[in-house]
Protein backbone atom coordinates (compact mmCIF):
# COMPACT_ATOMS: atom_id res chain seq x y z
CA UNK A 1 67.82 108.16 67.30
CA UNK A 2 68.66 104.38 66.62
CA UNK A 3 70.04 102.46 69.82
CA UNK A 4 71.32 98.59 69.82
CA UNK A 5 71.86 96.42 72.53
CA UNK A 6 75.09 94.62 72.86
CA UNK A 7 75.30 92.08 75.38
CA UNK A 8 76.66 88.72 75.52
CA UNK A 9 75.20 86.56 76.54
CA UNK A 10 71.65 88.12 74.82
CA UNK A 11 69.72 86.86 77.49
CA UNK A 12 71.07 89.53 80.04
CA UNK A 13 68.96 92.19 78.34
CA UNK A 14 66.17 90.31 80.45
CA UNK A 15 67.56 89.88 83.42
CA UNK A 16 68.32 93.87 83.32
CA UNK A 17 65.39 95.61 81.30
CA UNK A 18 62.56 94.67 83.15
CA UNK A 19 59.03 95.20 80.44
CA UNK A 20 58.64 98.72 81.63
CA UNK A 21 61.97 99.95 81.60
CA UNK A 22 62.08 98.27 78.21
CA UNK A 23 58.79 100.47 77.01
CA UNK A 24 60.70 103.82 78.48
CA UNK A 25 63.59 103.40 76.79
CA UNK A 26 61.64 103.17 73.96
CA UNK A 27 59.55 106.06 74.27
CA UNK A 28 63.18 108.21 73.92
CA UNK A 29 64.91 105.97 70.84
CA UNK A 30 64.15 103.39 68.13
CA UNK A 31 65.34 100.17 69.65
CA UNK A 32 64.63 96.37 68.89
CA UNK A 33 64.78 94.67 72.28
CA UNK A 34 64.97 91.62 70.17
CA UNK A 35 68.06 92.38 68.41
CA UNK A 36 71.14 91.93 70.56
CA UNK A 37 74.42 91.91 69.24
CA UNK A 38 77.38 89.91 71.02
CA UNK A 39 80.33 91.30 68.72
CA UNK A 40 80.36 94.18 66.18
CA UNK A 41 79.78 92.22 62.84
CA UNK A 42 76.01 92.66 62.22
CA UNK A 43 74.92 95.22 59.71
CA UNK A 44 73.02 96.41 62.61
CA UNK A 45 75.44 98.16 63.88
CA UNK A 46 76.15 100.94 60.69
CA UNK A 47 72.98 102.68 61.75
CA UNK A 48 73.57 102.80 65.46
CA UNK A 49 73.86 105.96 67.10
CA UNK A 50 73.76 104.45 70.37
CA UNK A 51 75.53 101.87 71.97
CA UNK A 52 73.76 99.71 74.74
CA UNK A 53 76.11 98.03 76.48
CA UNK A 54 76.77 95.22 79.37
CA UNK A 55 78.98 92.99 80.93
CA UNK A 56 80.80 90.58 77.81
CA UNK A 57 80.25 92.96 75.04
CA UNK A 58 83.46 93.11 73.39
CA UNK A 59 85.86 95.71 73.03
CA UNK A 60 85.39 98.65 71.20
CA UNK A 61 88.70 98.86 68.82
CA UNK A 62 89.40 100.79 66.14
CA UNK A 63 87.91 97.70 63.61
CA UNK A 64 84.45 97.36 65.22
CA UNK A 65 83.96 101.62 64.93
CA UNK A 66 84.99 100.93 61.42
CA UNK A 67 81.82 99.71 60.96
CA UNK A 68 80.14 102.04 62.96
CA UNK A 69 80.55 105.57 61.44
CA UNK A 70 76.98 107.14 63.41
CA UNK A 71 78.20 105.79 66.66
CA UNK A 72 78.35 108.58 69.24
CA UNK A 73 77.46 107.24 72.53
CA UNK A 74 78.10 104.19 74.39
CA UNK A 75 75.77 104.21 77.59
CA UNK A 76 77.09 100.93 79.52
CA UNK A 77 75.03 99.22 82.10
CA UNK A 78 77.63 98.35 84.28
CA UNK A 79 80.88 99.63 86.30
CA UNK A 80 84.25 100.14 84.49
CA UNK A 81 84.41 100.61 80.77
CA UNK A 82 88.37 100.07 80.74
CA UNK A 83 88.14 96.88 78.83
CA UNK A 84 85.28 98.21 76.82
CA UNK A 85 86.00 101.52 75.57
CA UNK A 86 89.59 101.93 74.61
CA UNK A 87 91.18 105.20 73.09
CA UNK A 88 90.06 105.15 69.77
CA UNK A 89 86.99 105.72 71.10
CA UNK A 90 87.11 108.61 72.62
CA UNK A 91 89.65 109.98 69.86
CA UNK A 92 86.23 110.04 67.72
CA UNK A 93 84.59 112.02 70.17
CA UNK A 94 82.39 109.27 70.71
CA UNK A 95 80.60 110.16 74.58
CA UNK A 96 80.64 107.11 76.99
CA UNK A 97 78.20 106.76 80.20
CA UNK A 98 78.85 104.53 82.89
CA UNK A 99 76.71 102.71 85.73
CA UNK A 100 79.19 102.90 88.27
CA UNK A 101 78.09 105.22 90.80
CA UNK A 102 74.92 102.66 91.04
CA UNK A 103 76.87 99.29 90.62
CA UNK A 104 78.71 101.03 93.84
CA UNK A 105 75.75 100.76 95.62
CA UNK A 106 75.56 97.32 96.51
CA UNK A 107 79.36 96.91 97.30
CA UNK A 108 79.04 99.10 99.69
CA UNK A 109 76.41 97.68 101.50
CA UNK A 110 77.78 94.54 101.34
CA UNK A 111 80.93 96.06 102.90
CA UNK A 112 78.66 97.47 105.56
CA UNK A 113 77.04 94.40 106.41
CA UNK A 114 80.66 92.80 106.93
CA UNK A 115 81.98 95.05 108.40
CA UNK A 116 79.36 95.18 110.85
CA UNK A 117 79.31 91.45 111.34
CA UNK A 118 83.33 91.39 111.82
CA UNK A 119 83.41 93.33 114.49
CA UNK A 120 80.58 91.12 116.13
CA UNK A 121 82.89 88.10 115.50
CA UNK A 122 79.80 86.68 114.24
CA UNK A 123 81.38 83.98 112.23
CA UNK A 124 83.77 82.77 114.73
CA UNK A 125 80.77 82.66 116.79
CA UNK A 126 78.35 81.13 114.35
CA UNK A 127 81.25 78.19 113.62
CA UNK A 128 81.74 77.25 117.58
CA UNK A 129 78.32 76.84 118.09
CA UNK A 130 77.54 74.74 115.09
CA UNK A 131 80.28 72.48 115.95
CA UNK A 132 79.69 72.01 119.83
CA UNK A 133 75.53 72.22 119.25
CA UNK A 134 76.05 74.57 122.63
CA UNK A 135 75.77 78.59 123.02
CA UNK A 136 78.64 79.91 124.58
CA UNK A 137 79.35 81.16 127.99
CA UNK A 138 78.54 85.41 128.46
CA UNK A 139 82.08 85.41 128.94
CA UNK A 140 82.97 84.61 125.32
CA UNK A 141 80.00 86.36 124.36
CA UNK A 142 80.80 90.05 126.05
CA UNK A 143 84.16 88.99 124.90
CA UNK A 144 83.28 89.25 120.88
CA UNK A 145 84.58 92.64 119.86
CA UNK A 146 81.66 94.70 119.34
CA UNK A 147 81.07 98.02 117.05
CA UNK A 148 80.80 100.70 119.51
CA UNK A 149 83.91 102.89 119.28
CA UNK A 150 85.93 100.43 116.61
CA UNK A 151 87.95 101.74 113.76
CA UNK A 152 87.26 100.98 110.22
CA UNK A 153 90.08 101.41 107.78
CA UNK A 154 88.84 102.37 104.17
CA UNK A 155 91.49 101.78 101.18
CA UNK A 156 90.62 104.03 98.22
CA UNK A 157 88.40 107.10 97.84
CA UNK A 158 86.80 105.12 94.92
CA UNK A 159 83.07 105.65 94.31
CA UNK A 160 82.49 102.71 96.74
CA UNK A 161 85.14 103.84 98.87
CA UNK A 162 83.23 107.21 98.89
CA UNK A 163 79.55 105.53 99.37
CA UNK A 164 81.06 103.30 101.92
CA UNK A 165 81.82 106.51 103.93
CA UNK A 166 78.63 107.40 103.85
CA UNK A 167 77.00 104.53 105.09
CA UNK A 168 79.41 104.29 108.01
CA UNK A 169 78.49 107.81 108.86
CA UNK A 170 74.82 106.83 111.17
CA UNK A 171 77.09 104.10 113.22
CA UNK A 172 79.49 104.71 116.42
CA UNK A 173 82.72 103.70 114.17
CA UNK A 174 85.86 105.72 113.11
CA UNK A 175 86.88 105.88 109.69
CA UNK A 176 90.43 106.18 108.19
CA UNK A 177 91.15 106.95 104.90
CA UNK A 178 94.02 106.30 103.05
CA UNK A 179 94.34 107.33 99.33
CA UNK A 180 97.53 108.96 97.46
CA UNK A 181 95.37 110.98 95.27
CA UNK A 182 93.98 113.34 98.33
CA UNK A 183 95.15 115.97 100.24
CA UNK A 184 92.78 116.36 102.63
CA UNK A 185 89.62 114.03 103.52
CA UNK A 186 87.57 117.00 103.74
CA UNK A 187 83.55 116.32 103.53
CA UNK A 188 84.33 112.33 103.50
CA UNK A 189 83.95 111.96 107.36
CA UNK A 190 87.42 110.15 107.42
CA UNK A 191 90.68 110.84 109.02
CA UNK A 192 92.92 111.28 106.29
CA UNK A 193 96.42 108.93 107.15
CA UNK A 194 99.24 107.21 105.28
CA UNK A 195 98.69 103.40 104.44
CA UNK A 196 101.20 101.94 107.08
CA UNK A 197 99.20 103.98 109.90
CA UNK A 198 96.00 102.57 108.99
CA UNK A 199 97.03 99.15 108.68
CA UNK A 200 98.02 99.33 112.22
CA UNK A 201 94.84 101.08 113.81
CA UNK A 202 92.11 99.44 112.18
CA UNK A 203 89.83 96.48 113.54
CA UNK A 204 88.22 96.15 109.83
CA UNK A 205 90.47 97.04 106.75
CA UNK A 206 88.41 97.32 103.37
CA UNK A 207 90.11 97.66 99.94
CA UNK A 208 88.91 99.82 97.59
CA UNK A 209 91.32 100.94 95.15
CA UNK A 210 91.69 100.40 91.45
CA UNK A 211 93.57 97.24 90.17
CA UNK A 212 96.78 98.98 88.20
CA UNK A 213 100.64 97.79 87.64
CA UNK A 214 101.40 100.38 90.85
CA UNK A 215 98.81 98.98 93.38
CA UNK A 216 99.85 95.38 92.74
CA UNK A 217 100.14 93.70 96.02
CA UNK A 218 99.32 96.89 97.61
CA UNK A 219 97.99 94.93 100.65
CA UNK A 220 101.53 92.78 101.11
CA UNK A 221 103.54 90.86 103.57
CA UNK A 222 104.70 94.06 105.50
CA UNK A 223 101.58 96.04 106.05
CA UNK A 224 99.57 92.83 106.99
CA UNK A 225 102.13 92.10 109.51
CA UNK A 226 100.97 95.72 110.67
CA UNK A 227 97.23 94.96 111.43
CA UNK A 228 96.29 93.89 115.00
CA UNK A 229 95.54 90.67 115.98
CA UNK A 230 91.97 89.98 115.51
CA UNK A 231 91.50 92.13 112.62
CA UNK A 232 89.23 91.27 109.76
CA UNK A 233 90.85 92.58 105.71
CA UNK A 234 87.86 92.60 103.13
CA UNK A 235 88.51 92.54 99.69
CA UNK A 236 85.67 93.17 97.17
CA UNK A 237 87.47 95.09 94.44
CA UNK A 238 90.43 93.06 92.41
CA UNK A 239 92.51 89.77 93.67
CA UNK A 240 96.06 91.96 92.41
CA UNK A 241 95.69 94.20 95.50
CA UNK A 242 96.37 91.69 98.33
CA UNK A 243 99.28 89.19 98.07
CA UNK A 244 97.05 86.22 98.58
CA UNK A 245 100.17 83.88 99.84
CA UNK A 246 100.93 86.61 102.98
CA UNK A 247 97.34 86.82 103.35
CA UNK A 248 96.86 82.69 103.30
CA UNK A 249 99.39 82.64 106.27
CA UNK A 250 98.34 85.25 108.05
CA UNK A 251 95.15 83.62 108.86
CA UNK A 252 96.33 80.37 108.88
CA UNK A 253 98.40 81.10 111.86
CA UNK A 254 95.54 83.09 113.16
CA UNK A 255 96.48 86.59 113.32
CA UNK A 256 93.55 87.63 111.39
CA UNK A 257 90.28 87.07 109.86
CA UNK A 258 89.66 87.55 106.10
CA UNK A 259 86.47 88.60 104.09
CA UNK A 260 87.00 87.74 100.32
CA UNK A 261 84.71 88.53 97.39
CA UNK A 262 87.41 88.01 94.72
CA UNK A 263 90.12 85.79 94.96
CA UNK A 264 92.88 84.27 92.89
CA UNK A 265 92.41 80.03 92.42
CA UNK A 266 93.73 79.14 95.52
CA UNK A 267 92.71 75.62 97.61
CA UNK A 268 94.34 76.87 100.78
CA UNK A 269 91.42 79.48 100.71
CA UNK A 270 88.38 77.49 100.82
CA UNK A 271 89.61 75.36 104.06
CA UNK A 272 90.97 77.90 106.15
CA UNK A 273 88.03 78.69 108.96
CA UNK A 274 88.86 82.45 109.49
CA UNK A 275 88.12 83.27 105.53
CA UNK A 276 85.16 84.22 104.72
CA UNK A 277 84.54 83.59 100.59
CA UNK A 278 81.65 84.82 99.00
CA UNK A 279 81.65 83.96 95.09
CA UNK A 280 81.68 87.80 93.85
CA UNK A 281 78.33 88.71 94.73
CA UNK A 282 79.21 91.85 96.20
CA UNK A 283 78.26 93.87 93.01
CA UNK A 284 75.10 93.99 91.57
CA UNK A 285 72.53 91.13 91.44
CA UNK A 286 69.19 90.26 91.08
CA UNK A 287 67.03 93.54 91.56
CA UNK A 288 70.23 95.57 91.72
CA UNK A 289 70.95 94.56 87.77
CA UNK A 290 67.33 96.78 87.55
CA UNK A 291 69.00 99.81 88.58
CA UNK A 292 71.92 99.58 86.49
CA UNK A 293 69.21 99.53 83.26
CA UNK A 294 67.38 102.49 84.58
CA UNK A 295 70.57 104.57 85.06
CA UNK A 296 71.16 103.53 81.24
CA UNK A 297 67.69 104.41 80.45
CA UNK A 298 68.17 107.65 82.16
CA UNK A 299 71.40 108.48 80.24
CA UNK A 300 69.43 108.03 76.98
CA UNK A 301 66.70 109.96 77.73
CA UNK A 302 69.69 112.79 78.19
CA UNK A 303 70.81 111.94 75.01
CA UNK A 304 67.35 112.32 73.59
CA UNK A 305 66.53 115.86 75.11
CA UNK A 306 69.64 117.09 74.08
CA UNK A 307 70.97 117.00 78.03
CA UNK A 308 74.50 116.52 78.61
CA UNK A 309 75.37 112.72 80.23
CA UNK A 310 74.76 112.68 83.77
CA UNK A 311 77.32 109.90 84.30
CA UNK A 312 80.30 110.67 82.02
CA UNK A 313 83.24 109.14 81.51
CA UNK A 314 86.42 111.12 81.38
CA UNK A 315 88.86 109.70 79.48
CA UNK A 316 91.99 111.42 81.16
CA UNK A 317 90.75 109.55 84.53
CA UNK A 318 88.86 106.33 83.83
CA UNK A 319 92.29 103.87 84.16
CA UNK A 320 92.26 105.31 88.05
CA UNK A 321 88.82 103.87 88.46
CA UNK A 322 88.35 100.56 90.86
């Protein structure tokens, strides 16, 4: 079978394929690691039967499969193909894999790690005693919160939502879960409760959900007024899902803290001392990027056996996906 990268920029195939996984997924298909396609306007592309995809390839419309009539999977190296692989492609029967299971991974940990910290009041910490050069009393110290017996609020049974509940499982925290698509929290080590009740019992809310017209601002005014004083909101999936302007106030006046991985433009943010901004790095970097190419490698060497895709996407359900 003939595969084709598309990736843009090109030089991404590099920073994901290491030389090995490069030679394995060419032991399975006929590949050119050198040819990498940023839009669908090479001749390239009327003999591909594969699409290799990552973050900036272009959208699949119904012009670019115009000039790809042996095109019948699309194995992406990354999360959510929403952007990428729109209906027409499916309507061809055209199979799509996806990566995010393993790009959920590493936002979960991060999540963990934060989560972990917040309840330490590490930060708070950290910033009094850079700015006095002095430790502070036991008092303030004992004082910090701690993990042992906290709650942990989880917004979306999302695959990160889902790993996240794993991770928490080893640690002396309780986990609510709030999602409208469940009926029961069964197997997911959460207590299952409506959004307004977690809000109000959680020392760390985390937001997991998908970004769509319905859970815009889902995180408003009203149910941060809910969460207690104190309380740490991390956001690693989309900006939409927290009105940033009740969140800016909230910790300005210092009801709570904030953990923010994506954020909408906003100066306020970057001098308030109770946010915590991290420039999106929650999701796959570095190494990580390595397992997103062998879960893509893995998917073609499905493809090549004649095995179904382990990580298929469903086209009835992928616009619910974070």
């Amino acid at each position: 079978m003939i595969a084709v990268f598309v990736f843009d920029p090109p030089s991404q195939v590099g920073r994901f394929f290491t030389p090995e996984l490069l030679a394995e997924l060419r032991r399975h298909v006929e590949i050119d690691p050198e040819l990498v396609l940023t839009g669908y306007d090479d001749p390239a592309l009327a003999r591909a039967e594969i699409l290799i995809t990552g973050w900036g390839a272009p959208t699949l419309d119904a012009r670019a499969l115009a000039g790809a009539p042996n095109l019948r999977y699309v194995v992406h190296t990354a999360g959510t193909v929403k952007w990428l692989a729109g209906p027409e492609v499916f309507a061809r029967g055209i199979q799509v894999s996806s990566q995010a299971a393993a790009n959920a991974v590493p936002v979960a940990e991060y999540t963990l790690a934060m989560i972990l910290l917040a309840n330490k009041q590490v930060w708070q910490l950290s910033r009094a005693y850079t700015e006095s050069r002095r430790a502070p009393g036991l008092d303030t110290i004992w004082s910090a919160g701690g993990n042992a017996g906290r709650t942990v609020g989880v917004i979306g049974a999302s695959a990160v939502g889902r790993k996240l509940l794993e991770l928490l499982r080893p640690f002396d925290l309780h986990a609510l879960l709030y999602d409208p698509t469940l009926d029961s929290a069964d197997g997911l080590d959460a207590e299952l409760v409506e959004l307004p009740e977690l809000m109000a019992r959680s020392d760390v809310v985390t937001i997991h959900a998908p970004a769509l017209p319905e859970t815009r601002h889902l995180v408003g005014a009203d149910q941060i007024a809910l969460m207690r004083p104190g309380a740490t909101l991390i956001n690693t999936a989309r900006p939409s899902l927290v009105d940033q302007d009740a969140l800016t106030k909230a910790v300005a006046r210092g009801h709570i803290y904030a953990v923010l991985d994506v954020i909408e433009p906003d100066d306020a943010l970057f001098t308030l001392p109770g946010v915590l901004l991290t420039p999106h790095v929650a999701g796959s970097v570095g190494t990580e990027l390595h397992r997103l190419a062998a879960g893509a490698v893995a998917e073609v060497a499905n493809i090549a056996a004649g095995r179904p895709l382990r990580h298929a996407v469903d086209p009835a359900t992928q616009h619910l996906k974070a």
